[in-house]
Protein backbone atom coordinates (compact mmCIF):
# COMPACT_ATOMS: atom_id res chain seq x y z
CA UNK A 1 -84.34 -128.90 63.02
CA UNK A 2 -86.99 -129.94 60.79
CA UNK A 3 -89.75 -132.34 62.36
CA UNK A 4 -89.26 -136.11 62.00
CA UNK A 5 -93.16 -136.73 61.74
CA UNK A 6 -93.59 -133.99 59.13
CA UNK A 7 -90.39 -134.75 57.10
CA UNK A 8 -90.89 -138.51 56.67
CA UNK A 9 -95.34 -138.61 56.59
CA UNK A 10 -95.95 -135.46 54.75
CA UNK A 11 -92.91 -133.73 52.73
CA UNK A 12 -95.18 -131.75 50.55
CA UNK A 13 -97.50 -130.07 53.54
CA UNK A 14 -95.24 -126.97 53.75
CA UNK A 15 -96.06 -126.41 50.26
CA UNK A 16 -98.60 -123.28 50.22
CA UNK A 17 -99.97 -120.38 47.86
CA UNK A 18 -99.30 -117.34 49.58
CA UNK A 19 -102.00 -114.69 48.49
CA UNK A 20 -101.20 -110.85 49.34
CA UNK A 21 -103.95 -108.51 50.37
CA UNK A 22 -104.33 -104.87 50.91
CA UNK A 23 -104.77 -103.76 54.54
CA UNK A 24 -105.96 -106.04 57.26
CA UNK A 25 -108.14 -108.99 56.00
CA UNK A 26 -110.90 -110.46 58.00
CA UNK A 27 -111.78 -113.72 56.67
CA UNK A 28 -113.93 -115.92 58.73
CA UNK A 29 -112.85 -115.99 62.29
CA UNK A 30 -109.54 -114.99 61.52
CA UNK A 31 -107.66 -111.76 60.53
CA UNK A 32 -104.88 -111.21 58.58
CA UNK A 33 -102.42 -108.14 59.01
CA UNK A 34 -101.51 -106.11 56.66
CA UNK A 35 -98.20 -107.84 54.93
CA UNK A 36 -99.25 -111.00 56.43
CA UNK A 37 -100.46 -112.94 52.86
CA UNK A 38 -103.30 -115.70 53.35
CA UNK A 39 -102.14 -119.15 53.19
CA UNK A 40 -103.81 -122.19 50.75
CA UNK A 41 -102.85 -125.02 49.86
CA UNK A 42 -100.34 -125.89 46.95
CA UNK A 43 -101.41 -128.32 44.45
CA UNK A 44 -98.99 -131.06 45.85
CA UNK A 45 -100.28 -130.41 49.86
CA UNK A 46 -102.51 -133.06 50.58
CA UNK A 47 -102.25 -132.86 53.89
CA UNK A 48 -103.78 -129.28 53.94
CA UNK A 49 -106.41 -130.26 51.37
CA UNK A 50 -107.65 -133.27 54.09
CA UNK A 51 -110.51 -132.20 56.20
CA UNK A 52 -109.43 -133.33 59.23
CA UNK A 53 -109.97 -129.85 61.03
CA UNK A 54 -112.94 -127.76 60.37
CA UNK A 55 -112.70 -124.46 62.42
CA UNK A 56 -115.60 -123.30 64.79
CA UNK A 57 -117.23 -120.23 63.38
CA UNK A 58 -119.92 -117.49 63.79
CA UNK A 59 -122.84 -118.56 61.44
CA UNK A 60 -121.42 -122.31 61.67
CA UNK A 61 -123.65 -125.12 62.81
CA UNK A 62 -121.98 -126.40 66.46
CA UNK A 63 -118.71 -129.28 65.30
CA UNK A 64 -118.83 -132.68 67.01
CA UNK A 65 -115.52 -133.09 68.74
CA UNK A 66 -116.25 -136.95 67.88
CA UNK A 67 -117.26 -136.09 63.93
CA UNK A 68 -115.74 -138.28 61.83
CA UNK A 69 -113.34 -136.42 58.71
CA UNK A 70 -115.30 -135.07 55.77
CA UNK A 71 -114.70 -136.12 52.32
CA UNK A 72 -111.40 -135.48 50.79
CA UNK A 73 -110.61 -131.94 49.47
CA UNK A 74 -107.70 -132.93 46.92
CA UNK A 75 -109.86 -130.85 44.24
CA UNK A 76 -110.43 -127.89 46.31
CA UNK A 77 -108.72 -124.87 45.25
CA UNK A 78 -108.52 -122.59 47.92
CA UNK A 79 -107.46 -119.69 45.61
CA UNK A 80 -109.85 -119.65 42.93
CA UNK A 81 -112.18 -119.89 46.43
CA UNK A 82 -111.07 -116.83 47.73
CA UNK A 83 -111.74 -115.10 44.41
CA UNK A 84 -114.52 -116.04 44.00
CA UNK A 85 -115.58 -114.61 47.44
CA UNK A 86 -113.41 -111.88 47.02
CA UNK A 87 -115.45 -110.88 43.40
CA UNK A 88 -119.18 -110.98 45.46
CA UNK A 89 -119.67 -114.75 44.06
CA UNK A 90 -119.48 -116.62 47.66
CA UNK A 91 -121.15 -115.72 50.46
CA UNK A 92 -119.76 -116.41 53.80
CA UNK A 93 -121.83 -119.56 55.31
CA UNK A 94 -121.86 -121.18 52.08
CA UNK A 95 -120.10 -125.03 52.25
CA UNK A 96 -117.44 -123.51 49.61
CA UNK A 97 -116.60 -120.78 51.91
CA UNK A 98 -116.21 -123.06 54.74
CA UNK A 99 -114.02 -125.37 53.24
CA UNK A 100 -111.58 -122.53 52.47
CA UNK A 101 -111.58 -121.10 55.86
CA UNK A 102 -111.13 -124.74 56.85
CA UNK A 103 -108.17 -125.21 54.69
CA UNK A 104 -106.96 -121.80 55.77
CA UNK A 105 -106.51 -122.88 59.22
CA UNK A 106 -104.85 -126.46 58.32
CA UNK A 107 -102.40 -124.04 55.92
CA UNK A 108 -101.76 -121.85 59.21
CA UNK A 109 -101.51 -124.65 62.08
CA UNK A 110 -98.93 -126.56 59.71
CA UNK A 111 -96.45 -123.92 58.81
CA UNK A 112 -97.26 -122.69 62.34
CA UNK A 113 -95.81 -126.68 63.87
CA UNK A 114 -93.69 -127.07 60.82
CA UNK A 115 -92.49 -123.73 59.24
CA UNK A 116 -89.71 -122.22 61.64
CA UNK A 117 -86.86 -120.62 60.46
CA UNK A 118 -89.65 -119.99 57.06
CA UNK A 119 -90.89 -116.92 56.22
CA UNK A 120 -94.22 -115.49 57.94
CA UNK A 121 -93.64 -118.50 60.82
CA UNK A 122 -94.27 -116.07 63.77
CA UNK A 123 -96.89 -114.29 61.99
CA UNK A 124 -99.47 -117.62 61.08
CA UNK A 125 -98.27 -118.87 64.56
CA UNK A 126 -100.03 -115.52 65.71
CA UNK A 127 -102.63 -115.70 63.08
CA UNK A 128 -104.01 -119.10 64.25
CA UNK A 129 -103.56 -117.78 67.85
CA UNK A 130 -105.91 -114.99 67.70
CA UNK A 131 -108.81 -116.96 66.11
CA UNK A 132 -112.09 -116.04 66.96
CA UNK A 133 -114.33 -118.78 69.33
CA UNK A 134 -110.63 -119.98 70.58
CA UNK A 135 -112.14 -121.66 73.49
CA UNK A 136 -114.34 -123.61 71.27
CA UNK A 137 -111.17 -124.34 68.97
CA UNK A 138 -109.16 -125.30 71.73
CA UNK A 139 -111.26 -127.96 73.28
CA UNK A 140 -112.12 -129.56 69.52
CA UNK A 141 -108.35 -129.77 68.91
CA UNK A 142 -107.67 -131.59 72.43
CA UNK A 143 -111.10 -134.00 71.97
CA UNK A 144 -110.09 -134.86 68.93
CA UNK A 145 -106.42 -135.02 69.26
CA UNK A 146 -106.30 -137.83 72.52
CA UNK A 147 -108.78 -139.70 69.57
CA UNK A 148 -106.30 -139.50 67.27
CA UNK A 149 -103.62 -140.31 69.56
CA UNK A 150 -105.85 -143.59 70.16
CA UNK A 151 -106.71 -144.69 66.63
CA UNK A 152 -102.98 -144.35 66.09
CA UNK A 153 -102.59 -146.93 69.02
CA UNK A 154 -105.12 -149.44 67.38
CA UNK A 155 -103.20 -148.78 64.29
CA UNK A 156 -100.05 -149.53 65.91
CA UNK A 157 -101.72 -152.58 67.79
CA UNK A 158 -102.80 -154.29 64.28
CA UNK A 159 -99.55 -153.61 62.67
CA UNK A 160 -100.06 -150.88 60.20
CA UNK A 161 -97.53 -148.63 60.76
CA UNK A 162 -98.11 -145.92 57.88
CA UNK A 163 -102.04 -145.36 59.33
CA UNK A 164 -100.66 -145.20 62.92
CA UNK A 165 -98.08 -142.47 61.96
CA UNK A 166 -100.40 -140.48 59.81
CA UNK A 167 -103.01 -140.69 62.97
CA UNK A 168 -100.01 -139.55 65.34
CA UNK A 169 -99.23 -136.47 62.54
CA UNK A 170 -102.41 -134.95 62.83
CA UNK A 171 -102.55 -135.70 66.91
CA UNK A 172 -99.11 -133.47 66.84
CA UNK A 173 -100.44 -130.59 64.77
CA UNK A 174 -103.77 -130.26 66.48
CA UNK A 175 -101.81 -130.49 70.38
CA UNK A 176 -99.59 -127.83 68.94
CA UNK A 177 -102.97 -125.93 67.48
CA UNK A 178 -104.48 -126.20 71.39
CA UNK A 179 -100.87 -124.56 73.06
CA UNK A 180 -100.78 -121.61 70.52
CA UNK A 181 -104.69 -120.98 71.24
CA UNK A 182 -103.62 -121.30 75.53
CA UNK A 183 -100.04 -121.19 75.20
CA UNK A 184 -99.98 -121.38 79.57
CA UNK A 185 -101.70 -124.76 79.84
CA UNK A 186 -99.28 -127.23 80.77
CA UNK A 187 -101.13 -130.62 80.14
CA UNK A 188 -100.93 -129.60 76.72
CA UNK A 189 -97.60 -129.51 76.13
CA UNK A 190 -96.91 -132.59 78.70
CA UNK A 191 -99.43 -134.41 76.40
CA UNK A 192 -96.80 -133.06 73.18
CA UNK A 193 -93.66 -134.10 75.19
CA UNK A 194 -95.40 -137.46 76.28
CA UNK A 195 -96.38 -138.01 72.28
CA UNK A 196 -93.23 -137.14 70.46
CA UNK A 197 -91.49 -139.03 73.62
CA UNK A 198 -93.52 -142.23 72.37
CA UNK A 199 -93.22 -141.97 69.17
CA UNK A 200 -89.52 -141.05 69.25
CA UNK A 201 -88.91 -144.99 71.45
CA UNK A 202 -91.33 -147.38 70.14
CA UNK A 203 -90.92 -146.93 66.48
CA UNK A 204 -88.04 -147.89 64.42
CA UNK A 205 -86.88 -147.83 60.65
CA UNK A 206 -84.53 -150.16 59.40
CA UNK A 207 -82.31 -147.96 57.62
CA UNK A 208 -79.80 -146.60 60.48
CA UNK A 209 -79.76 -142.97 58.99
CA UNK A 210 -83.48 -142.55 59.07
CA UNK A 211 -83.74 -144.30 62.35
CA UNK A 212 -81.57 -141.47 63.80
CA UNK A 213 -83.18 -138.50 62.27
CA UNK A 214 -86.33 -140.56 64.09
CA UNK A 215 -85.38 -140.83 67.13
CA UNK A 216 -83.09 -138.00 67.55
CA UNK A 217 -85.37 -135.46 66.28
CA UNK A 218 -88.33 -136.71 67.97
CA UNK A 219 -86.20 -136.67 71.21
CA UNK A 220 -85.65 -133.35 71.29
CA UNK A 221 -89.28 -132.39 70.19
CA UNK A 222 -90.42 -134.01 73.08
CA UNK A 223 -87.44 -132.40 75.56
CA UNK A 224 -88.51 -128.99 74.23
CA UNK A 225 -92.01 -129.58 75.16
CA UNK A 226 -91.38 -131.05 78.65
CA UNK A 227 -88.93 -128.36 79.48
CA UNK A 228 -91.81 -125.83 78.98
CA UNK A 229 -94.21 -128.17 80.72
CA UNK A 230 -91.69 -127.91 84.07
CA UNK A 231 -92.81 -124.59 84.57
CA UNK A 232 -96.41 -126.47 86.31
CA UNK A 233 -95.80 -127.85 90.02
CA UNK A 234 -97.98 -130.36 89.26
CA UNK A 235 -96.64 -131.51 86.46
CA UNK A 236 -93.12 -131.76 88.10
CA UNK A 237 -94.54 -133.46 91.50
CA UNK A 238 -96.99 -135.74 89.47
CA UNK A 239 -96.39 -137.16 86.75
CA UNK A 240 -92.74 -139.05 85.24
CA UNK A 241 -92.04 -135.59 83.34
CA UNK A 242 -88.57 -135.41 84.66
CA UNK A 243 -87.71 -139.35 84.02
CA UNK A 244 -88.54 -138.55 80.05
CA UNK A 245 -86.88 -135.37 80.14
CA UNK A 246 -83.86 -137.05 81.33
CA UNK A 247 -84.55 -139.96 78.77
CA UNK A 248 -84.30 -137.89 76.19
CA UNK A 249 -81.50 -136.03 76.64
CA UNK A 250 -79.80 -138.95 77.55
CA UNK A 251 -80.36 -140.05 73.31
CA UNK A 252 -79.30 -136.80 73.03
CA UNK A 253 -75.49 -137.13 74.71
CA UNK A 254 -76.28 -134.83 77.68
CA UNK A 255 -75.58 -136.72 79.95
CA UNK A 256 -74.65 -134.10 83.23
CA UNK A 257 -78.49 -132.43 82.50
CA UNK A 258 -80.13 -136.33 82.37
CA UNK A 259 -78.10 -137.23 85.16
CA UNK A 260 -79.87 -134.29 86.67
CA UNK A 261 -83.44 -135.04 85.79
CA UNK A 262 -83.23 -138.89 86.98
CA UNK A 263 -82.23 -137.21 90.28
CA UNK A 264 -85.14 -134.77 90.48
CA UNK A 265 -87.66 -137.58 89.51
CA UNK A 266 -86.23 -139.62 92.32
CA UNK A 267 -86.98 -136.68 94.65
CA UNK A 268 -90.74 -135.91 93.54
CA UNK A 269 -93.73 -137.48 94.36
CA UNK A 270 -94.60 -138.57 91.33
CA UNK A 271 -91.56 -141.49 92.18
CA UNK A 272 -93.52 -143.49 94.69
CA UNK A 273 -96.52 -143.19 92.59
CA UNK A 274 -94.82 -144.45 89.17
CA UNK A 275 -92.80 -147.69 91.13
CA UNK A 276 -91.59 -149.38 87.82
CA UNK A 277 -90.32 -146.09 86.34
CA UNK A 278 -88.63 -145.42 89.79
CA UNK A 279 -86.75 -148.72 88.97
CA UNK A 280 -86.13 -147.90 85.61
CA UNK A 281 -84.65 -144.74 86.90
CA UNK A 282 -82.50 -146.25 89.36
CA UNK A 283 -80.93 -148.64 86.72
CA UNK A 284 -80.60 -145.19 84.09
CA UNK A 285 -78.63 -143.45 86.71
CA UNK A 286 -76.51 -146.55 88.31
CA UNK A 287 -75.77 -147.02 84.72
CA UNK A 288 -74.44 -143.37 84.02
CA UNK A 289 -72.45 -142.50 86.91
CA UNK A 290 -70.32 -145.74 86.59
């Protein structure tokens, strides 16, 4: 299923060059297999040409978690870039280079959210994975993720829908960037569920069709992500994981497996510490097993 955030925000950000290489190619922090062509973006993907991720690097002055985006890259063409570097003409360190191994790793973490069932999915996924400095990457995608996640809110507060969503886009992609770097951390994708959970009940499009795709395919994001998430005690005990999870297939017509969760959320901890979503519960399941 393709994603609701990515589909509706940003059709054109799967659109990418794909330039072959011979052997493996080290570029920057990351390394390309041979067979595994390097990704830029296509004249019609803003999304990738936006510097709203700039990738920690050897040679590369420290990046703020708090810095503020860089100027817009709409111009930037990533392949005549790589030529150029390619041909002796760039030198690694220069602000050229690093805005195509910046744009690299937007191409990658995109078709690596947004791409499955595309060709070379597994192998960016893997790609992006295996960066060098990956601790450093992982904590600047978190920071600046939960910022994003709040700038969306403010958005959302003062009524401007289209900058909220386009916050809550890049929030998604970089919380899916921090569980391919530490795929075993289970906040992240209980922040991912919790997000896509969100988004998937509190906005709404007026044309039923649309609304669907919304909330349907954001409802089963988010139930992927919590079901991997379950694997954590503490996450189960904790936190309302399995009252979403249960919400969520519930919009999704399973109603024996949401039945299910409601009961397991009842039996955790989390139940006395989360009293108004024990009630809610409570009325959920009264309501289903009528």
């Amino acid at each position: 299923m393709p994603s609701p955030l990515q589909e509706l925000i940003a059709p054109d950000s799967k659109s990418f060059l794909w330039i072959d290489h011979e052997g493996d190619l080290a570029l920057g922090p990351f390394t390309f297999p041979e067979g595994i062509p390097l990704p830029v973006a296509g004249k019609e993907n803003k999304l990738a040409r936006l510097s709203w991720l700039q990738i920690p690097m050897d040679g590369r002055a420290p990046i703020s978690a708090h810095e503020s985006d860089l100027p817009e890259d709409n111009k930037l063409s990533g392949e005549e870039i790589y030529r150029a570097y390619k041909e002796g003409h760039l030198s690694e360190g220069s602000p050229d280079f690093l805005r195509l191994i910046d744009q690299v790793g937007r191409c990658l973490l995109i078709h690596a959210a947004f791409g499955e069932q595309r060709e070379w999915h597994e192998a960016a996924s893997e790609v992006f994975a295996r960066v060098k400095k990956g601790p450093e990457l992982f904590d600047l995608l978190v920071t600046r993720a939960r910022a994003r996640i709040q700038q969306g809110a403010y958005y959302t507060e003062n009524s401007d829908g289209d900058a909220a969503l386009f916050e809550y886009l890049i929030a998604r992609l970089m919380m899916h960037g921090a569980h391919l770097i530490s795929p075993a951390t289970p906040g992240v994708l209980y922040d991912l569920g919790v997000l896509t959970h969100d988004l998937a009940h509190s906005l709404a499009f007026e044309n039923e069709e649309e609304n669907k795709f919304w909330v349907e395919g954001l409802s089963r994001e988010s139930r992927d992500y919590l079901q991997l998430a379950m694997g954590d005690a503490e996450i189960r005990d904790n936190t309302p994981a399995y009252y979403l999870l249960g919400v969520n297939r519930e919009v999704l017509n399973d109603i024996e497996n949401a039945t299910s969760a409601y009961e397991k959320f009842l039996g955790t901890k989390a139940a006395g510490l989360y009293p108004h979503v024990k009630e809610e519960t409570e009325q959920r399941l009264a309501e289903l097993k009528k």
